[in-house]
Protein backbone atom coordinates (compact mmCIF):
# COMPACT_ATOMS: atom_id res chain seq x y z
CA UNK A 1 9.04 -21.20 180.74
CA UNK A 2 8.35 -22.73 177.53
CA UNK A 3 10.56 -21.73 174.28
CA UNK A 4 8.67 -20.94 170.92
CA UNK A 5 8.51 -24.59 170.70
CA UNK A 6 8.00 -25.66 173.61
CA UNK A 7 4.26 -25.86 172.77
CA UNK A 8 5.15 -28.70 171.43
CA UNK A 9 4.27 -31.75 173.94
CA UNK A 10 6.98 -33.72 174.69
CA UNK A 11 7.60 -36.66 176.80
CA UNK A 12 10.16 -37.13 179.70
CA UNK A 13 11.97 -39.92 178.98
CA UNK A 14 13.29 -41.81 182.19
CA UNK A 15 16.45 -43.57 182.57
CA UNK A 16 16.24 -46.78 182.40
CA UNK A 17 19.33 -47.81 182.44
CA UNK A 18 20.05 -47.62 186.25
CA UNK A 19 17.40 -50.59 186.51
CA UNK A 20 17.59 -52.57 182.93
CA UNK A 21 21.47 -52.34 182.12
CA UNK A 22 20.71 -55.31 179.71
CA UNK A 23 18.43 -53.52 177.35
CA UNK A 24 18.82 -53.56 173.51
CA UNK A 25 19.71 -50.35 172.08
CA UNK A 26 15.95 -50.89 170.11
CA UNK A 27 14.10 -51.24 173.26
CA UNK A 28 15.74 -47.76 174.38
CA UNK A 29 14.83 -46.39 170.90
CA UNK A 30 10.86 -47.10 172.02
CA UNK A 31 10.89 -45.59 175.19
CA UNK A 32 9.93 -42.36 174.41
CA UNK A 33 7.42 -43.14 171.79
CA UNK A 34 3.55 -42.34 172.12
CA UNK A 35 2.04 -45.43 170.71
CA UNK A 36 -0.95 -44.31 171.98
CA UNK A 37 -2.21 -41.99 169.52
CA UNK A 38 -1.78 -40.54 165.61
CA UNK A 39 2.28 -39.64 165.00
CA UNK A 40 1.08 -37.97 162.00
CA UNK A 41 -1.78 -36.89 159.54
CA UNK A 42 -2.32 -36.44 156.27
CA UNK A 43 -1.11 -33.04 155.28
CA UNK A 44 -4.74 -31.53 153.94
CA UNK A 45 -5.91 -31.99 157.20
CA UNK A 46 -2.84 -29.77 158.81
CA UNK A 47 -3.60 -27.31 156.39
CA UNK A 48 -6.99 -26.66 157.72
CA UNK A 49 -5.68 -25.58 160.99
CA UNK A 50 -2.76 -23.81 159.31
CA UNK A 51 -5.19 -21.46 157.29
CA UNK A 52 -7.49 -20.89 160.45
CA UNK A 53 -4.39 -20.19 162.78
CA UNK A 54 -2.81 -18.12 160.33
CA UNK A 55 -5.83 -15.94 159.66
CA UNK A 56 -7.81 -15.55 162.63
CA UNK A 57 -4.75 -15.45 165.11
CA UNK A 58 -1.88 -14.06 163.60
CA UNK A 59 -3.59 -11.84 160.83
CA UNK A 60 -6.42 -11.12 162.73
CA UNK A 61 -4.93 -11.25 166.05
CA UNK A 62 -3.17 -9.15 168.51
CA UNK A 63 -0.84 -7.62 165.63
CA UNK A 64 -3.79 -6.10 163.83
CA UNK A 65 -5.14 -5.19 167.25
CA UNK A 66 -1.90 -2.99 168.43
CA UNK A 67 -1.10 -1.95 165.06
CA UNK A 68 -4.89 -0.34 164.99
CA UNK A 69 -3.63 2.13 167.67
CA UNK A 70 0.34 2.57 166.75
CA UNK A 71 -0.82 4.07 163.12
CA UNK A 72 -4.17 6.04 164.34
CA UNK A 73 -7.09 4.15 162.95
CA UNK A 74 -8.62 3.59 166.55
CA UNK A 75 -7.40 5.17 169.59
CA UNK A 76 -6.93 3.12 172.26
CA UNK A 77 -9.26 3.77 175.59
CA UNK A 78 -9.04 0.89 178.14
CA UNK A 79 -6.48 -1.49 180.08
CA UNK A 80 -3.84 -2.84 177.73
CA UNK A 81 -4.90 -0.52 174.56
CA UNK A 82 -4.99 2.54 176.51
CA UNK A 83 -1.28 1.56 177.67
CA UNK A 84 -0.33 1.18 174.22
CA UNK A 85 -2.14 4.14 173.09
CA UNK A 86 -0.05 6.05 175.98
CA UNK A 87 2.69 4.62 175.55
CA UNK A 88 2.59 3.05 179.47
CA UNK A 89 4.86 0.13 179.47
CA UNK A 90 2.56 -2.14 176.81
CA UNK A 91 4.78 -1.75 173.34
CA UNK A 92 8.05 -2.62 175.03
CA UNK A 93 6.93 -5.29 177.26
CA UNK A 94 7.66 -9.14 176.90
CA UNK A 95 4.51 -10.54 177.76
CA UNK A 96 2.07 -7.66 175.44
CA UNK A 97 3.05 -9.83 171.62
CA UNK A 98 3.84 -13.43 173.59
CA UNK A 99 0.65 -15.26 172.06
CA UNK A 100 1.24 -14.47 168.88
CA UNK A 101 5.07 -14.84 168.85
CA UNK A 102 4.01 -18.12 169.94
CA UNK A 103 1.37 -18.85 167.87
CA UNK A 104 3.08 -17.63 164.75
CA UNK A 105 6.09 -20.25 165.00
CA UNK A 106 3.58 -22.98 165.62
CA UNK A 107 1.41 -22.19 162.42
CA UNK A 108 5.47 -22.30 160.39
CA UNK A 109 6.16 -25.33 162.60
CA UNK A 110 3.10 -27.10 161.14
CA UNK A 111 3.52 -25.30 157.35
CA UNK A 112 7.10 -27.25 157.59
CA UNK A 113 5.17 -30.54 158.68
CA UNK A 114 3.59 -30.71 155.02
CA UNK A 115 6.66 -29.43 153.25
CA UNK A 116 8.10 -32.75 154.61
CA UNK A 117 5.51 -34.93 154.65
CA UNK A 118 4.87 -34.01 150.47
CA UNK A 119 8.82 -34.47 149.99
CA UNK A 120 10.10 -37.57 148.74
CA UNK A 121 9.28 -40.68 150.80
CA UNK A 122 6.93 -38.73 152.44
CA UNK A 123 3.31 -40.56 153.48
CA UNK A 124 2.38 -37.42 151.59
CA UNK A 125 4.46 -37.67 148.03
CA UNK A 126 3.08 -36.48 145.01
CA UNK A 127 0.80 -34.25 146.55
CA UNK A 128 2.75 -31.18 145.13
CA UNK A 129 -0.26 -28.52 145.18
CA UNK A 130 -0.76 -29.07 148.88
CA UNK A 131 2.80 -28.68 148.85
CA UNK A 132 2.79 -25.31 146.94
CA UNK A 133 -0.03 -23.92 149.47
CA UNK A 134 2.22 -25.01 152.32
CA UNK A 135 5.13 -23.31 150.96
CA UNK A 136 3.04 -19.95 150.67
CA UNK A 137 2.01 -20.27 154.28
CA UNK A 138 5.19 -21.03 155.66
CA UNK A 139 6.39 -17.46 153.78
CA UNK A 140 3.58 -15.86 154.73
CA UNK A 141 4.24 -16.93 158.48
CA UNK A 142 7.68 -16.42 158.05
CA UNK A 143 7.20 -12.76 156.84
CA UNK A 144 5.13 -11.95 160.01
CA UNK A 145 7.36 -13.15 162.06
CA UNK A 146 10.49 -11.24 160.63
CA UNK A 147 8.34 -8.42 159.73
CA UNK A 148 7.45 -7.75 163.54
CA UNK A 149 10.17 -8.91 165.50
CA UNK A 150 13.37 -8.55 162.52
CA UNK A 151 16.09 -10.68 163.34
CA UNK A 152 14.65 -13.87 165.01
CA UNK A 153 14.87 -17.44 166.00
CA UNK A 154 14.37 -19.33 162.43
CA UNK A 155 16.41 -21.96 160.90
CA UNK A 156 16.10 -23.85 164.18
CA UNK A 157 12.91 -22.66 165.46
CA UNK A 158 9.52 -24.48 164.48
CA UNK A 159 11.67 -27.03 163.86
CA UNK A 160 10.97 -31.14 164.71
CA UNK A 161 11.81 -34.13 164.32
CA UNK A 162 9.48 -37.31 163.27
CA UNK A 163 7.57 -37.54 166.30
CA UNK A 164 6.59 -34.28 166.57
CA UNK A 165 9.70 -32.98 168.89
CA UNK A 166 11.21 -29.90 168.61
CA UNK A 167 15.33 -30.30 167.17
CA UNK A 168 16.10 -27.38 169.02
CA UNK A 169 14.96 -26.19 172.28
CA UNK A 170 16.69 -23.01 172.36
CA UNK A 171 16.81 -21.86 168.70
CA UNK A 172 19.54 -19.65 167.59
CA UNK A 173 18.38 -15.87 166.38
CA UNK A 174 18.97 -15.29 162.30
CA UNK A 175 19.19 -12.36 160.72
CA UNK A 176 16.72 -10.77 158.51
CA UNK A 177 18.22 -10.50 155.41
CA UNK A 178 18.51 -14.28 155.74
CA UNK A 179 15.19 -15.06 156.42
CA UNK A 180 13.94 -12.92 153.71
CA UNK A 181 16.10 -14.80 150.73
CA UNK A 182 14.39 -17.92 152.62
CA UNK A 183 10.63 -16.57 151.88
CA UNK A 184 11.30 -15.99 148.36
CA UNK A 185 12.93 -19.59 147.90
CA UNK A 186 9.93 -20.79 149.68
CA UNK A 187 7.45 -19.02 147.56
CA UNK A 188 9.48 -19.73 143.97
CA UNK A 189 9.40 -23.16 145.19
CA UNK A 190 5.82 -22.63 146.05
CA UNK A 191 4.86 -21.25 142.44
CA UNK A 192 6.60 -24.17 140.42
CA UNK A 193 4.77 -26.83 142.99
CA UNK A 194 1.21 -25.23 142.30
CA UNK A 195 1.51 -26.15 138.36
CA UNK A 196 1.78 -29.87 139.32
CA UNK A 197 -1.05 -32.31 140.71
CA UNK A 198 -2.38 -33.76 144.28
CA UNK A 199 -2.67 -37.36 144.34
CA UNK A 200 -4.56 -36.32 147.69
CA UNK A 201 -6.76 -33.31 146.32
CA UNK A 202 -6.77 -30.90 149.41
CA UNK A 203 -10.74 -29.81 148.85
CA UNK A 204 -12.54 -28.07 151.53
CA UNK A 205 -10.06 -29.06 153.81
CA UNK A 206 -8.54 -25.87 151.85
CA UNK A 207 -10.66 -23.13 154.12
CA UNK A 208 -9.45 -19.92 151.57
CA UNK A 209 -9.83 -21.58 147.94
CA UNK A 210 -10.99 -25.57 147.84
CA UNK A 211 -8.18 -26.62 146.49
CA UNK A 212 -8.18 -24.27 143.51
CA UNK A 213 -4.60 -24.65 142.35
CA UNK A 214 -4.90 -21.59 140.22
CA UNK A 215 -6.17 -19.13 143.02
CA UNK A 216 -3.03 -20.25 145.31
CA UNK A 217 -1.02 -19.40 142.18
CA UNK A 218 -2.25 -15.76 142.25
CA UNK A 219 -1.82 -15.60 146.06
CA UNK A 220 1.83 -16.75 145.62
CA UNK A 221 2.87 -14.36 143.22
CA UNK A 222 1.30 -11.43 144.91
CA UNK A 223 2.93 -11.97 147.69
CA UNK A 224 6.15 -12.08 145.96
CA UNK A 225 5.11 -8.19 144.76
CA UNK A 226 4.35 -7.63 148.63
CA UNK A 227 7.53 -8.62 149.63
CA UNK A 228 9.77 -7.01 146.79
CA UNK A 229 8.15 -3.78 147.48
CA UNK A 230 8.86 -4.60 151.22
CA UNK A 231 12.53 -4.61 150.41
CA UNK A 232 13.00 -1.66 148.05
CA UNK A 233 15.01 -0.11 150.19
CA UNK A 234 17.67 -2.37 149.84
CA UNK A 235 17.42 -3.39 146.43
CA UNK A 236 20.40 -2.52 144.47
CA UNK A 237 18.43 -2.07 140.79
CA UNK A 238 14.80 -0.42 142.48
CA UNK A 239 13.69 -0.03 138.78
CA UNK A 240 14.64 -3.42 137.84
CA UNK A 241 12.60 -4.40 141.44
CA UNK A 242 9.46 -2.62 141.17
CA UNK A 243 9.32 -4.11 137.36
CA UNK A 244 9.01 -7.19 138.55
CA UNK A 245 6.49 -6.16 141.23
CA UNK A 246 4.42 -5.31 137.92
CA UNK A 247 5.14 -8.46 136.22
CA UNK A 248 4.04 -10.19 139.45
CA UNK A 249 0.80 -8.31 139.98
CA UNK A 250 0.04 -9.36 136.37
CA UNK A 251 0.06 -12.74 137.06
CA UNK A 252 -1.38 -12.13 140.52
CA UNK A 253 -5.29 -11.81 141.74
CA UNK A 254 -7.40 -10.42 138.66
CA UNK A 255 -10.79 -9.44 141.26
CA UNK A 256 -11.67 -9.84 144.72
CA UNK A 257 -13.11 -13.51 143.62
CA UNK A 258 -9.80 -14.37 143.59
CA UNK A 259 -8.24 -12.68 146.49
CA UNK A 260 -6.97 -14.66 149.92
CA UNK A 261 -9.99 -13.92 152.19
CA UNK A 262 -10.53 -16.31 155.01
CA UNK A 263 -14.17 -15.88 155.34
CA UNK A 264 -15.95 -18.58 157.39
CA UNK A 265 -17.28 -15.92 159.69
CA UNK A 266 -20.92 -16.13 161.08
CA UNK A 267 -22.77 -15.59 164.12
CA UNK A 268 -20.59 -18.31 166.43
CA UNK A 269 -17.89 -17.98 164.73
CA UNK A 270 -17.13 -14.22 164.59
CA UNK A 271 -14.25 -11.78 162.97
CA UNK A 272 -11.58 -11.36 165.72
CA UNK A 273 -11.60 -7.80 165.39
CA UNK A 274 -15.13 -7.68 166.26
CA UNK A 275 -14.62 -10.27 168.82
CA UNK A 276 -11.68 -8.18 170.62
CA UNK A 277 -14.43 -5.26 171.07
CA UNK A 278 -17.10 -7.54 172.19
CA UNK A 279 -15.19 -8.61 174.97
CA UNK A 280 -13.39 -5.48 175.91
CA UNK A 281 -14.67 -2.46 174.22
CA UNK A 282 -11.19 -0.95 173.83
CA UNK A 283 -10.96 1.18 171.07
CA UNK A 284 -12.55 4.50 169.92
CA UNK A 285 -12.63 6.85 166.81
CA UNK A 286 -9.45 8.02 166.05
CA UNK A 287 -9.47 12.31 165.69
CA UNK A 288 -6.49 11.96 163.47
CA UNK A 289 -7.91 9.66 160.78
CA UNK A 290 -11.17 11.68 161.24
CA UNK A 291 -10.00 14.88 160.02
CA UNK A 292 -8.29 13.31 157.14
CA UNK A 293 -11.22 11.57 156.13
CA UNK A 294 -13.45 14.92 156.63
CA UNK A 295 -10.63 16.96 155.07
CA UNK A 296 -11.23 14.84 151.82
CA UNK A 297 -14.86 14.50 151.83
CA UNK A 298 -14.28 10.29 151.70
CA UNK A 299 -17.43 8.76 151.48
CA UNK A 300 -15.85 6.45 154.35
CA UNK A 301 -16.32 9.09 157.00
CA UNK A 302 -20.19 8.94 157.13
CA UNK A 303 -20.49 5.40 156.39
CA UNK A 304 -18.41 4.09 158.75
CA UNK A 305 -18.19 6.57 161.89
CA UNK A 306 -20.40 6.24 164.74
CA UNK A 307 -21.73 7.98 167.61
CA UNK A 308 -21.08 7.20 171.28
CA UNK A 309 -23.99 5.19 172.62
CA UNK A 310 -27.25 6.81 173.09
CA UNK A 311 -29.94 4.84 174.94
CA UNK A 312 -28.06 2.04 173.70
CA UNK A 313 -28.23 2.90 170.04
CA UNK A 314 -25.15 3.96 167.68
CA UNK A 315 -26.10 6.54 165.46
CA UNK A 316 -23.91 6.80 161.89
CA UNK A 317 -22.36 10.78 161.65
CA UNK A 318 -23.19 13.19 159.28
CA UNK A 319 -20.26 15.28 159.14
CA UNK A 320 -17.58 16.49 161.33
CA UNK A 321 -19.70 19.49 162.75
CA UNK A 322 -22.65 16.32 163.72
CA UNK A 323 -22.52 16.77 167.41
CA UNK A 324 -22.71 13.09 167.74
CA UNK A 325 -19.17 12.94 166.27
CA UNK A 326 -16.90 12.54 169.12
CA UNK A 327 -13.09 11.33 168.56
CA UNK A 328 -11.02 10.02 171.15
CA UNK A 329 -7.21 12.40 170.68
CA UNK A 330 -4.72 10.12 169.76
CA UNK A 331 -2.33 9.51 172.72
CA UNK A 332 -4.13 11.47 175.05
CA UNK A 333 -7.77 9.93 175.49
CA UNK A 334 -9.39 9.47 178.60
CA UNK A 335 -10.49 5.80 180.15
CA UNK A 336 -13.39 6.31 179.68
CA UNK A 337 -15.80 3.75 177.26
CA UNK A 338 -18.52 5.49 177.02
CA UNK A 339 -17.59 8.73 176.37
CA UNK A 340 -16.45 8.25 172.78
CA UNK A 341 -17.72 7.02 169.21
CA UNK A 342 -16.34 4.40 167.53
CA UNK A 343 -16.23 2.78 164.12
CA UNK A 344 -18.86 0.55 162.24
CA UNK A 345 -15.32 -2.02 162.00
CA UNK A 346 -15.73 -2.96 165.50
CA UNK A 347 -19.08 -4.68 164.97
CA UNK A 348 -18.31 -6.43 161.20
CA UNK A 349 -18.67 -10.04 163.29
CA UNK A 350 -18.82 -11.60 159.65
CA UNK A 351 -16.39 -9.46 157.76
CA UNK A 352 -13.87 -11.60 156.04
CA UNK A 353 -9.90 -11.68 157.19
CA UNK A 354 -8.23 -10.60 154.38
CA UNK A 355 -4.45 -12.31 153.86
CA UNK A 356 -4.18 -10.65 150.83
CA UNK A 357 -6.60 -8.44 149.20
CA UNK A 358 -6.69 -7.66 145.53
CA UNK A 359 -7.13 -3.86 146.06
CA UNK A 360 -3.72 -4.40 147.96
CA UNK A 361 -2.42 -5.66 144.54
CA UNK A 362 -3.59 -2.93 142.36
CA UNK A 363 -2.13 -0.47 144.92
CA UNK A 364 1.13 -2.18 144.47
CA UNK A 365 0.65 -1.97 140.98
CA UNK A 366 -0.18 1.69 141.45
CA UNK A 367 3.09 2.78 143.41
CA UNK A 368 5.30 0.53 141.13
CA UNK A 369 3.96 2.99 138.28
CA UNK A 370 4.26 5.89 139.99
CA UNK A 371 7.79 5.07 141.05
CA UNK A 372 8.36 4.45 137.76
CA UNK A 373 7.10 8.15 136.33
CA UNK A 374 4.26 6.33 134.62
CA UNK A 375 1.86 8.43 136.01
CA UNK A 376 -1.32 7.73 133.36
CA UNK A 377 -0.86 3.62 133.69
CA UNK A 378 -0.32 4.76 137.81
CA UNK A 379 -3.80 6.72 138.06
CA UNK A 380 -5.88 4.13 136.29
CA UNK A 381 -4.53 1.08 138.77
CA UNK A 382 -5.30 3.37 141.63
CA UNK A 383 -8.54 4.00 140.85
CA UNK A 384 -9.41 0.67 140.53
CA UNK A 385 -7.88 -0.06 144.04
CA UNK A 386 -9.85 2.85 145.47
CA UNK A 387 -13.05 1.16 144.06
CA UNK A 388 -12.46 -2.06 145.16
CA UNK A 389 -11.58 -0.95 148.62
CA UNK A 390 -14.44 0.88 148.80
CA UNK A 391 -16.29 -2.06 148.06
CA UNK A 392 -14.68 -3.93 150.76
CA UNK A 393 -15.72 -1.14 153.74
CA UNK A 394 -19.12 -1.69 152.72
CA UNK A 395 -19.04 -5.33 152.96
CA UNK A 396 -18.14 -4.71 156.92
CA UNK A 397 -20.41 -2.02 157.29
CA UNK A 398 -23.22 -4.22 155.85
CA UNK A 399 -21.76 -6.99 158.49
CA UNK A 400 -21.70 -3.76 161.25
CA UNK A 401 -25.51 -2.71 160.81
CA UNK A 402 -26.47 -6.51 160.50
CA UNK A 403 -25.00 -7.25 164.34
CA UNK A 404 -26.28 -3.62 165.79
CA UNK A 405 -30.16 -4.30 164.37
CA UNK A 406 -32.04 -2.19 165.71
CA UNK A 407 -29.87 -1.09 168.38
CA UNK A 408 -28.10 1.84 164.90
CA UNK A 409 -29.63 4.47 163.18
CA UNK A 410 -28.58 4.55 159.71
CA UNK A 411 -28.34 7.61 158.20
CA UNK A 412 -25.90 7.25 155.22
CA UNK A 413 -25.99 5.55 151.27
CA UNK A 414 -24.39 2.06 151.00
CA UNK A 415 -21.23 3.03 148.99
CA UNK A 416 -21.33 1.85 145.20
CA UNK A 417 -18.95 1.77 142.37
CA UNK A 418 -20.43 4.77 141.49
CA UNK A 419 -19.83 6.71 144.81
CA UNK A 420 -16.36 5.51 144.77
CA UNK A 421 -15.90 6.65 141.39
CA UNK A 422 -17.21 9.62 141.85
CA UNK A 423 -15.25 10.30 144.92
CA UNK A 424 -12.24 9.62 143.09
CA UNK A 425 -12.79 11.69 140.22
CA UNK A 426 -13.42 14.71 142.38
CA UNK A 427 -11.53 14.33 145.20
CA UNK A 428 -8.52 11.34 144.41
CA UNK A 429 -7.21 12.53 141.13
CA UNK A 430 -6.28 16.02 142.07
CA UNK A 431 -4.13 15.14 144.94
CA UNK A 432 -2.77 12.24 142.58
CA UNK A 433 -1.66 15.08 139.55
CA UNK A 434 0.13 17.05 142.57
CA UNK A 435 1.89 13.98 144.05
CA UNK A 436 1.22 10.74 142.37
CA UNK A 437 3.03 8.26 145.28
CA UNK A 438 1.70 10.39 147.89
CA UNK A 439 -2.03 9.83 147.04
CA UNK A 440 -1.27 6.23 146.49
CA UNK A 441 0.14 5.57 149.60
CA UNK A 442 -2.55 7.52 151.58
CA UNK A 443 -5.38 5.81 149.60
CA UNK A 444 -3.62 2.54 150.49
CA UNK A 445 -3.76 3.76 153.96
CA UNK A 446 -7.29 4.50 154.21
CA UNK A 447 -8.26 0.94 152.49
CA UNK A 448 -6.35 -0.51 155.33
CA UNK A 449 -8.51 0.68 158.26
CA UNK A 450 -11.23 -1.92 159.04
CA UNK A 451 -12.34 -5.40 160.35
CA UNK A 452 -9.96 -7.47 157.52
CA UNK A 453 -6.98 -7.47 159.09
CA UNK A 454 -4.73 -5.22 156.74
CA UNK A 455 -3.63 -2.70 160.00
CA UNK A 456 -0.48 -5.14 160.51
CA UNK A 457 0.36 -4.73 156.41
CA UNK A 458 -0.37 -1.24 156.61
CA UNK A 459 2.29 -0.46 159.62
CA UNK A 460 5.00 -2.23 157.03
CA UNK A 461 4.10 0.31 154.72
CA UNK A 462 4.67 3.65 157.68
CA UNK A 463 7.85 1.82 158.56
CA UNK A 464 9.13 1.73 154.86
CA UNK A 465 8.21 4.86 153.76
CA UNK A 466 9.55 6.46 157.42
CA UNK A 467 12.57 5.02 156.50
CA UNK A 468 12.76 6.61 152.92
CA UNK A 469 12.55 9.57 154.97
CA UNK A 470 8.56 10.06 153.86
CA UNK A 471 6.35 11.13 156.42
CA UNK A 472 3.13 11.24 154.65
CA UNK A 473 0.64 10.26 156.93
CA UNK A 474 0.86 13.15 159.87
CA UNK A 475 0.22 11.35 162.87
CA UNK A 476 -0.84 12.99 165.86
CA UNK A 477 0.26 11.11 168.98
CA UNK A 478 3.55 13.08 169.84
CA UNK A 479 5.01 10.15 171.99
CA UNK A 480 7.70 7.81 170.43
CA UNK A 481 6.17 6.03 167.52
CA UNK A 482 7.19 1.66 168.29
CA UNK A 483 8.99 0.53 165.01
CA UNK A 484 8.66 -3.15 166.24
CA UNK A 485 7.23 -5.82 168.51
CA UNK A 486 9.33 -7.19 171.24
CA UNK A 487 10.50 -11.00 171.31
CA UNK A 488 7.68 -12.99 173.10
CA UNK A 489 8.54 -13.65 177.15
CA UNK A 490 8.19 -17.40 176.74
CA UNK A 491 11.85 -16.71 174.81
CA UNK A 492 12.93 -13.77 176.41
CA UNK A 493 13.27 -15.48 180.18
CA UNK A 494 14.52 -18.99 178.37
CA UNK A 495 16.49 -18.91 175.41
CA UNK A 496 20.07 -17.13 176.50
CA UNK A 497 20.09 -15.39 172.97
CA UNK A 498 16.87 -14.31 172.85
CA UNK A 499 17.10 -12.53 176.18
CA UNK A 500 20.04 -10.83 175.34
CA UNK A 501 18.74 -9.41 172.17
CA UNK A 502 15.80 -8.36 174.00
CA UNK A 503 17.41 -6.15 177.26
CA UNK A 504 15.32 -3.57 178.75
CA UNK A 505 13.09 -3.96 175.49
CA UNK A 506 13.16 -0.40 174.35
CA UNK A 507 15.49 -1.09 171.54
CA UNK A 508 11.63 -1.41 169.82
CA UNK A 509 11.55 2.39 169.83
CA UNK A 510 14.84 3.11 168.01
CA UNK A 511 16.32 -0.20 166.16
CA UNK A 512 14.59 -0.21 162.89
CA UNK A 513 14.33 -3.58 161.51
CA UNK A 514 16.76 -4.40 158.21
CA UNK A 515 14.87 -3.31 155.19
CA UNK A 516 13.50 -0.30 156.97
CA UNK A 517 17.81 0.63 156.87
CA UNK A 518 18.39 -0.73 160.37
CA UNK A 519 20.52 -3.86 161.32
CA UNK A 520 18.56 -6.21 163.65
């Protein structure tokens, strides 16, 4: 089986020796050179395939697509979903995260082939902004990687040499904590970089922001908020910590113009999320997101749940007493795909994937506050996240009702500034004066659900506050809740260490991951 690099082609170099005993140590040198095509390309051109990998496949991808079912914003109701959903085998196994544990080291593995090509004597030197977005990608991979799967192949993995061949064939595993002080070098690095110049402008090879120098700027430091907030739990001065998540938000995305949204979506080239459903109509609507939605009268529930299929149509609910509102019951649904409604989400084909969103920065800004008993500065952030989500589920729906056509019956308002400001006012600030971090973190939750990607940054958020020992979301599926992904197979049956760490595979049920207080 192939290791996390062993995606990586590489040739089988045969001994010569045995017949040539006289060759020069140079000719032997040759021998395993391709001098048929490209060695290497210029690093703007890597970076398109970095963004698209990154976004549609490991933001987009099978994470997002699990995740949807482990925290209840679809319920799972057919072959690999349904055994997630159930529990059956599918969170624990090898093979259920292997693509993605794959595909996740190869976008790092080609984020490190810019780092080095933009480093001195480089065939890309002095091209320090395509540098800087490198950097932030190779974090941001990095952080998925450790996120799902904690302590894991690194500092040798995604590693190669100058033609493209892996250092290490059987990487060593590296702990978390380790990794972690690695992201935030890489992003610091990242944020000095992105101040400098390209000789080699990246353009619209740049497939989130042209090139715009500024924009990665913002990404950068937001995701330096993200990831100090991820490690709260471990931070031995939290004030000092979520003070500089406020300091980094400031600096960080000022609107959703400036957010990371990877949105080259149209009608052949569709939102995974929508293209996951297309092909396998797997999920349903989830009865435990439903009643909290209903419970608050959120403007979401209308807009965005839908009826089973009748005559071929999807019909948008009215309320949770519309007898075309039919939830699947979380971890106990039936295999059935017809039976249930689903979600506007699963037809957004043109919705953008979201790698970081700017409501996901002024909810960060928002629990900082809160945490920090500035409750009036706390409620005015939150709002404005709750409005901008808002904003953001009726960009998909508007994508949803576009793909249906005529085959939905609208029924509902498009939601407006307005309606989310009204919603708040009545509904959002109450709950907020009775537990300020509660409401933030449920709002945050809500924004989450959707075609954009967020699921896989909102299970980092269950897992941390679990581990704070608060439970605020009340999920419904009574069988063990997975804290983790499993290593990938391609590891598991051939790197020694990897297979080890793995066993039986239901360590993903009880070993919490570092900063969630565990140790692996």
């Amino acid at each position: 089986m192939k290791t996390i690099i062993g995606s990586l082609k590489t040739l089988t170099v045969v001994s010569f020796s045995l017949i040539f005993s006289a060759c020069s140590e140079d000719i032997m040198d040759n021998i395993n050179k391709d001098t048929s095509h490209t060695n290497s390309v210029e690093g703007k051109f890597i970076m398109t395939d970095v963004i698209t990998s990154t976004a549609f496949s490991n933001v987009g991808g099978d994470f997002n697509t699990y995740f949807s079912s482990y925290i209840e914003y679809e319920v799972g109701i057919d072959n690999q979903l349904y055994n997630a959903e159930t529990r059956l085998n599918e969170p624990s196994a090898a093979s259920t995260f292997n693509n993605i544990w794959s595909g996740t080291y190869t976008s790092l593995k080609n984020a490190r082939i810019i780092i080095n090509q933009c480093n001195e004597g480089g065939r890309d030197e002095g091209n320090y902004i395509t540098k800087g977005a490198a950097e932030v990608m190779a974090a941001y991979n990095s952080a998925l990687l450790t996120d799902m799967f904690g302590d894991t192949p690194y500092s040798e993995a995604a590693v190669v040499d100058e033609n493209g061949s892996p250092l290490y064939m059987t990487p060593k595993i590296d702990k978390q904590e380790e990794i972690y002080a690695t992201i935030m070098t890489l992003l610091d690095d990242a944020i000095v970089n992105l101040q400098k110049e390209d000789l080699s402008p990246l353009g619209n090879y740049d497939l989130l922001y042209g090139g715009d120098a500024g924009k990665w700027l913002k990404f950068a430091y937001g995701l330096k908020a993200r990831y100090t907030m991820r490690l709260l739990n471990r931070s031995s001065d939290k004030d000092g910590d979520l003070k500089k998540v406020l300091e980094y938000t400031a600096k960080s995305f000022s609107s959703a113009a400036d957010q990371a949204a990877f949105a080259v979506y149209d009608v052949n080239n569709i939102n995974p999320f929508y293209g996951f459903f297309a092909s396998r109509a797997a999920f349903a609507n989830s009865e435990s997101l439903g009643a909290k939605l209903s419970e608050r009268k959120d403007p979401r529930f209308t807009r965005v749940i839908l009826s089973p299929t009748q005559g071929g149509k999807r019909i948008q609910v009215t309320g949770a007493s519309d007898p075309n509102y039919v939830p699947a019951p979380n971890g106990t649904p039936e295999q059935n795909m017809q039976k249930y409604g689903v979600s506007a989400f699963v037809y957004s084909g043109t919705a953008p994937t979201l790698l970081l969103s700017f409501h996901e920065i002024k909810f960060l800004e928002a629990e900082a506050l809160s945490r920090l008993n500035r409750t009036s500065e706390a409620e005015a952030a939150l709002k404005e996240a709750v409005s901008s989500a808002i904003l953001n589920t009726e960009n998909s729906v508007a994508s949803a009702i576009t793909t249906l056509g005529s085959n939905i019956t609208v029924t509902s308002q498009a939601l407006t500034e307005e309606a989310a400001n009204s919603y708040f006012e009545a509904n959002v600030k109450p709950l907020f004066a009775i537990d300020p971090l509660k409401e933030v973190m449920l709002q945050k939750y809500f924004a989450f659900w959707g075609a954009s990607g967020e699921a896989t940054e909102s299970f980092n958020d269950v897992r941390r506050l679990k581990a704070e020992g608060k439970d605020f979301y009340a999920f419904k599926n009574t069988k063990k809740f997975p804290i983790r992904c499993p290593y990938g197979n391609s590891d598991t049956s051939a790197n020694p260490e990897v297979k080890a760490a793995y066993g039986d595979g239901q360590y993903i049920y009880s070993e919490q991951v570092w900063w969630a207080g565990g140790n692996r």
